[in-house]
Protein backbone atom coordinates (compact mmCIF):
# COMPACT_ATOMS: atom_id res chain seq x y z
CA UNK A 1 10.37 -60.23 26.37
CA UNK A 2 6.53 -59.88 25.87
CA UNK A 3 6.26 -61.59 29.18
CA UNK A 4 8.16 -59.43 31.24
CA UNK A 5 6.29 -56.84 29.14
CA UNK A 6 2.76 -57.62 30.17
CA UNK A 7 4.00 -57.27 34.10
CA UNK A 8 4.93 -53.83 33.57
CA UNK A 9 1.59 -52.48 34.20
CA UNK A 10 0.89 -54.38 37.17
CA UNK A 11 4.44 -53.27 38.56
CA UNK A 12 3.29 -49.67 37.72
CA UNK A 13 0.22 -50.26 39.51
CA UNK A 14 2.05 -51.80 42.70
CA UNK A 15 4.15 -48.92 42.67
CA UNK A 16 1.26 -46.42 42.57
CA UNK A 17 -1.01 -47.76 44.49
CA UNK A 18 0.02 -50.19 46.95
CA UNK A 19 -1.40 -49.64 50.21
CA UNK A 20 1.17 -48.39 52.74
CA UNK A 21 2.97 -51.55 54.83
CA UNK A 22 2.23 -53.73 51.90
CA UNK A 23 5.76 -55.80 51.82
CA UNK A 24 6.40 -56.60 47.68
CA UNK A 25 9.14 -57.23 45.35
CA UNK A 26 10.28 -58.29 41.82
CA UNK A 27 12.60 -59.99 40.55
CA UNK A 28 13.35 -61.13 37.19
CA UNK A 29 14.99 -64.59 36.91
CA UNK A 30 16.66 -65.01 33.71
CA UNK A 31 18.38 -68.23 34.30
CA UNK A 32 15.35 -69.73 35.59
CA UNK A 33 12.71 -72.17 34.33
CA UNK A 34 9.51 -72.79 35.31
CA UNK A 35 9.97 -75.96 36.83
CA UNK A 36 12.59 -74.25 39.16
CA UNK A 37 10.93 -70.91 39.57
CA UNK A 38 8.71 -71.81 42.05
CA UNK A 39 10.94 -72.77 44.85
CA UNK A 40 13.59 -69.98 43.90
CA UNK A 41 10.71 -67.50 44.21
CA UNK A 42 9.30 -69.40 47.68
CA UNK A 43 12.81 -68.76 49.07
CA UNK A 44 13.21 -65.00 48.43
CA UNK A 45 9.91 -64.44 49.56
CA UNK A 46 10.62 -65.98 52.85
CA UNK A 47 13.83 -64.20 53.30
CA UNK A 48 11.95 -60.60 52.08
CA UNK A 49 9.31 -61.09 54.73
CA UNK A 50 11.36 -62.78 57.19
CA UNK A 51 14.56 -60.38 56.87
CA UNK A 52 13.63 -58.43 60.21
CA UNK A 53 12.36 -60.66 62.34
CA UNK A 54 14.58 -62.20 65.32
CA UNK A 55 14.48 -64.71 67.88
CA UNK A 56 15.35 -64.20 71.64
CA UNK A 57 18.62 -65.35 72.64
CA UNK A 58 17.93 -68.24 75.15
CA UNK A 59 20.64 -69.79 76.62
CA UNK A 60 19.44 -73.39 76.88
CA UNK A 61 18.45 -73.64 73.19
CA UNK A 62 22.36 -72.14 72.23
CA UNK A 63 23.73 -74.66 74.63
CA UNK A 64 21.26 -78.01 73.33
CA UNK A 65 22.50 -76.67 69.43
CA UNK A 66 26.39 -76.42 70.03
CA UNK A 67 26.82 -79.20 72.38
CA UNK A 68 23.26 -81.94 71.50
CA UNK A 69 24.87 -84.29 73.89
CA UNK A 70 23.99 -82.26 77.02
């Protein structure tokens, strides 16, 4: 627990003090080691910044993905 601890402050000063727009998050991974941390933490990070962001539909890329023979 002294680990988790010792973020506390910084979390404080996120909360505080982050500039506004500033996209964070924390997460506490209790099942989680540090050799598979990294890409666990990679993914949600993705998803956090990605989780708005869209793609025009386009018809010939949704026709080339359901049917790649054509």
């Amino acid at each position: 627990m002294k680990r988790i601890n010792a973020l506390c402050p910084f979390i404080d000063a996120l909360e505080t003090y982050a500039p506004e727009g500033l996209k964070w998050d924390y997460i506490h991974y209790k099942s989680e080691t540090h050799n598979s941390l990294g890409f666990k933490s990679i993914c949600a990070g993705f998803e956090m910044i990605y989780k708005d962001w869209k793609t025009k539909d386009d018809p010939k890329l949704t026709t080339k993905y359901q049917h790649p023979d054509k």
